[in-house]
N, C-alpha and C. Protein backbone atom coordinates (compact mmCIF):
# COMPACT_ATOMS: atom_id res chain seq x y z
N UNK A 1 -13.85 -11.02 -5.90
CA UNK A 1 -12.85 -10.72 -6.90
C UNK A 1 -12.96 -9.25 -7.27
N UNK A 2 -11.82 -8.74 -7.32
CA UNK A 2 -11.59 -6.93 -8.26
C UNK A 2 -11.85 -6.99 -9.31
N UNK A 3 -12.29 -6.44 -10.23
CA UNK A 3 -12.74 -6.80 -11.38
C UNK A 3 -11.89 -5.26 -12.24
N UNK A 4 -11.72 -4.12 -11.26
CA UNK A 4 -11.08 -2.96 -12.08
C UNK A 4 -10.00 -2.50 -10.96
N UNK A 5 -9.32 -1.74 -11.69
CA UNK A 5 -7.77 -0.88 -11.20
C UNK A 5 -8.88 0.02 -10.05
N UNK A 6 -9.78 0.83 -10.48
CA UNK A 6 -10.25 1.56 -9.16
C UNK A 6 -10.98 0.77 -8.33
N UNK A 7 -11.72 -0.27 -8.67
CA UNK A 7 -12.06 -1.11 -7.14
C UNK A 7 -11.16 -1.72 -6.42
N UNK A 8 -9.61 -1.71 -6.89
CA UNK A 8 -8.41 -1.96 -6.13
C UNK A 8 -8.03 -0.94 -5.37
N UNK A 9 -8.20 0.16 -5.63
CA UNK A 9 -8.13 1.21 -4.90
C UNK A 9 -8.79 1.62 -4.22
N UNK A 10 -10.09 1.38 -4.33
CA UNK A 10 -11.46 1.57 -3.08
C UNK A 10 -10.62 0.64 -1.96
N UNK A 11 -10.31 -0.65 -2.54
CA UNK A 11 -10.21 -2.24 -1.55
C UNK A 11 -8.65 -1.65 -0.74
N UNK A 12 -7.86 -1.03 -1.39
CA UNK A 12 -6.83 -0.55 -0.75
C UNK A 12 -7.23 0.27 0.64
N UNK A 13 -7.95 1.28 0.02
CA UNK A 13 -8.06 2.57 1.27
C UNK A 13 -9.26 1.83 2.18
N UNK A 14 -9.94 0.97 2.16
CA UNK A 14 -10.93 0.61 2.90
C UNK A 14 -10.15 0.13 3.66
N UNK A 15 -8.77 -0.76 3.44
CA UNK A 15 -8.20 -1.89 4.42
C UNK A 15 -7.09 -1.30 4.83
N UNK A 16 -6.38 -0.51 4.77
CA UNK A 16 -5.25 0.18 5.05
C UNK A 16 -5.90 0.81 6.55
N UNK A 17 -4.74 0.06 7.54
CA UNK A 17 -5.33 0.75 9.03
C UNK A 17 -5.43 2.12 8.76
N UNK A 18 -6.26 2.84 10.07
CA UNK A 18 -6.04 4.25 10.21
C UNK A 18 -4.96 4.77 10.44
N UNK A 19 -4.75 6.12 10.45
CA UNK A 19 -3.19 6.65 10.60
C UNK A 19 -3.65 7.47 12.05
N UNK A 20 -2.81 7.68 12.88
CA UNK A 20 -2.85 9.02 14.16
C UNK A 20 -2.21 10.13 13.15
N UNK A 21 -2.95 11.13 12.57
CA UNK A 21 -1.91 12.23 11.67
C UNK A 21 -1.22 12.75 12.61
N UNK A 22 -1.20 12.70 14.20
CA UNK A 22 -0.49 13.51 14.80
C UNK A 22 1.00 12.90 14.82
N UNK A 23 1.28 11.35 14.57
CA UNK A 23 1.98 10.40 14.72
C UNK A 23 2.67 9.99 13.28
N UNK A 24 1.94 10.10 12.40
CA UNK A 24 2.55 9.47 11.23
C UNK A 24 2.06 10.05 9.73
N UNK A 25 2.82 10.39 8.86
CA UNK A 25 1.93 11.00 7.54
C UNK A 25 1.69 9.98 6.30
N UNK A 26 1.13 10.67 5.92
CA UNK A 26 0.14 9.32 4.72
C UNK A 26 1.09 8.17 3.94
N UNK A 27 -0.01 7.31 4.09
CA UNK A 27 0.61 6.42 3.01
C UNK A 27 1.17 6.84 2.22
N UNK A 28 2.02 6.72 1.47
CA UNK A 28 3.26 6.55 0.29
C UNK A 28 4.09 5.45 -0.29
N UNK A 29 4.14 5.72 -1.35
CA UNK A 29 5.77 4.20 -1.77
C UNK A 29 6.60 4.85 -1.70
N UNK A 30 7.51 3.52 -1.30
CA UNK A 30 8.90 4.10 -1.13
C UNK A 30 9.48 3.14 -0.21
N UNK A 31 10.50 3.09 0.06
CA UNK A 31 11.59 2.46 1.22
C UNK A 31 11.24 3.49 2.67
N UNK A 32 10.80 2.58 3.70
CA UNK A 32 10.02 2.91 4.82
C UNK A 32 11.54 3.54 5.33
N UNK A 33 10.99 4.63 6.41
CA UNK A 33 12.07 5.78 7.22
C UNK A 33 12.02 4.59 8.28
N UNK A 34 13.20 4.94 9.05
CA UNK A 34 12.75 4.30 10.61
C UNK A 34 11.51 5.18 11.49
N UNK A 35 11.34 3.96 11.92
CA UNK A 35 9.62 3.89 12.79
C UNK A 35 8.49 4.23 11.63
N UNK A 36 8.52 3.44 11.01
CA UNK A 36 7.41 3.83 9.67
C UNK A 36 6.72 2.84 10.22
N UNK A 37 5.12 3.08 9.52
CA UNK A 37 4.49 1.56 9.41
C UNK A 37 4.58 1.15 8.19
N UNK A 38 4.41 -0.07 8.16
CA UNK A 38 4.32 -0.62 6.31
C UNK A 38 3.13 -1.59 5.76
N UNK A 39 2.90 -1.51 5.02
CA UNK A 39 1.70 -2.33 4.62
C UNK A 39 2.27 -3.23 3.46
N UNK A 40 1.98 -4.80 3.24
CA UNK A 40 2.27 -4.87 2.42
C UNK A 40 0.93 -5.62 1.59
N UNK A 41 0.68 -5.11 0.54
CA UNK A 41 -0.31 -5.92 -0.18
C UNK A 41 -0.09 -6.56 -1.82
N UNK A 42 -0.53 -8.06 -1.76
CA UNK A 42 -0.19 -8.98 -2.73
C UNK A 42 -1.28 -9.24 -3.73
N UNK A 43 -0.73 -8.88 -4.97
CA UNK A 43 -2.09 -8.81 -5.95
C UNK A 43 -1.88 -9.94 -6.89
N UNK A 44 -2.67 -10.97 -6.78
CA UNK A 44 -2.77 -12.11 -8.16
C UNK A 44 -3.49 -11.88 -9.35
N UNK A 45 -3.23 -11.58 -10.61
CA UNK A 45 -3.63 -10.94 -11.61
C UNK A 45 -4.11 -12.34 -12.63
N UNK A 46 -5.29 -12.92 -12.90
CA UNK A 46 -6.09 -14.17 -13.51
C UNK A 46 -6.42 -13.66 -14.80
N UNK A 47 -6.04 -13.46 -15.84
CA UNK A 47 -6.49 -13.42 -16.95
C UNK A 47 -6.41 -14.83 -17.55
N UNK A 48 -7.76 -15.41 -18.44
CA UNK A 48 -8.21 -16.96 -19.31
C UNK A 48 -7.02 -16.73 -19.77
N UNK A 49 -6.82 -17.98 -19.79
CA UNK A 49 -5.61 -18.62 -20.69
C UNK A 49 -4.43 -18.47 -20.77
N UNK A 50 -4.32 -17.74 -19.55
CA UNK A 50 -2.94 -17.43 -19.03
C UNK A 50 -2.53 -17.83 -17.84
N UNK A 51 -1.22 -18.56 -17.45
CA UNK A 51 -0.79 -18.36 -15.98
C UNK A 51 -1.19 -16.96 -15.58
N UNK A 52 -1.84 -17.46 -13.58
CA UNK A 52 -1.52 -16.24 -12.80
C UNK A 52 -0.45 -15.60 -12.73
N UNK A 53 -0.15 -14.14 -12.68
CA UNK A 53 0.81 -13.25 -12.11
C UNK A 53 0.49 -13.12 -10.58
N UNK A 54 1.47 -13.00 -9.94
CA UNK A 54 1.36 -11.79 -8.59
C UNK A 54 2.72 -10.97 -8.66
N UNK A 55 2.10 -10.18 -8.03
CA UNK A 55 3.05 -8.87 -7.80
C UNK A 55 2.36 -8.02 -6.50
N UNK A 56 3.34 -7.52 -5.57
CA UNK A 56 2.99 -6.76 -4.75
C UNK A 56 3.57 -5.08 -4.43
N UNK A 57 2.55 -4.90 -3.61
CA UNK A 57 2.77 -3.01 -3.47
C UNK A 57 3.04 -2.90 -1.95
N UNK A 58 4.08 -2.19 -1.95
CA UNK A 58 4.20 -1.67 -0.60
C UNK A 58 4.26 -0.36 -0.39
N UNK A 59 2.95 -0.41 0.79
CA UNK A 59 3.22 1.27 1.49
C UNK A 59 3.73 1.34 2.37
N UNK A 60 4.26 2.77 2.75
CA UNK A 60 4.65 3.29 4.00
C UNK A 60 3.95 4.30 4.77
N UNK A 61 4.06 5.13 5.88
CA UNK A 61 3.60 5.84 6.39
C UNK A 61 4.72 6.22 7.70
N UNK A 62 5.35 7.15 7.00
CA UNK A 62 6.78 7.71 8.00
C UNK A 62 5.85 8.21 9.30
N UNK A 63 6.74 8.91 10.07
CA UNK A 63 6.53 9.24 11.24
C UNK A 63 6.33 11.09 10.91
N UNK A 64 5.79 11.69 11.73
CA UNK A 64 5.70 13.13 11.63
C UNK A 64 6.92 13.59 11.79
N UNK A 65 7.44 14.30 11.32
CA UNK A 65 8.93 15.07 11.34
C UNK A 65 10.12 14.12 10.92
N UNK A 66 9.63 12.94 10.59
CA UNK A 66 10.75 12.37 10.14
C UNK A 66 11.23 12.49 8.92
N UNK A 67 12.57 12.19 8.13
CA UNK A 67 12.84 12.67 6.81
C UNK A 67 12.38 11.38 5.97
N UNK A 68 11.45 11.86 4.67
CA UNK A 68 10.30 11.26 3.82
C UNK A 68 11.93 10.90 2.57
N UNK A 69 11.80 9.18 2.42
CA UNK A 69 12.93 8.88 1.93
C UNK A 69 12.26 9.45 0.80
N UNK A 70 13.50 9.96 -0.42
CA UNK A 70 13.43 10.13 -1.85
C UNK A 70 13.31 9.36 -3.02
C-alpha cells in the first residue's frame, strides 16, 4: 500500500517503461499526439469510514519532433 502523495510518485517513475529520448520525449499529461505512448495508471484512494474512490492519471510521451498537444 502507498501510504503518501510522494511514494506515489517514487511508484510512478519506478514503473513507467523507459523512454528511447532519441524516439520519444518525457512523460507528460495531456491528450496523446499521434504515435505517442500512453500509460495509464488507476489509483484507489481507502480512507476508514468511507467508500473507496478511484480515479486515474494518464501519461503520454509524444514522439521527438512531433507537435506537444496544448
Amino acid at each position: 500500500m502507498i501510504g503518501s502523495a510522494a511514494e506515489l510518485v517514487a511508484w510512478i517513475r519506478a514503473n513507467l517503461p523507459a523512454l528511447d529520448e532519441d524516439r520519444f520525449e518525457p512523460w507528460h499529461t495531456g491528450p496523446p499526439a499521434p504515435g505517442a505512448l500512453t500509460a495509464r495508471i488507476e489509483v484507489r484512494i481507502h480512507t476508514p469510514e468511507t467508500r473507496d474512490r478511484v480515479t486515474s492519471i494518464v501519461l503520454t510521451a509524444p514522439p521527438v519532433g512531433g507537435d506537444l498537444p496544448s
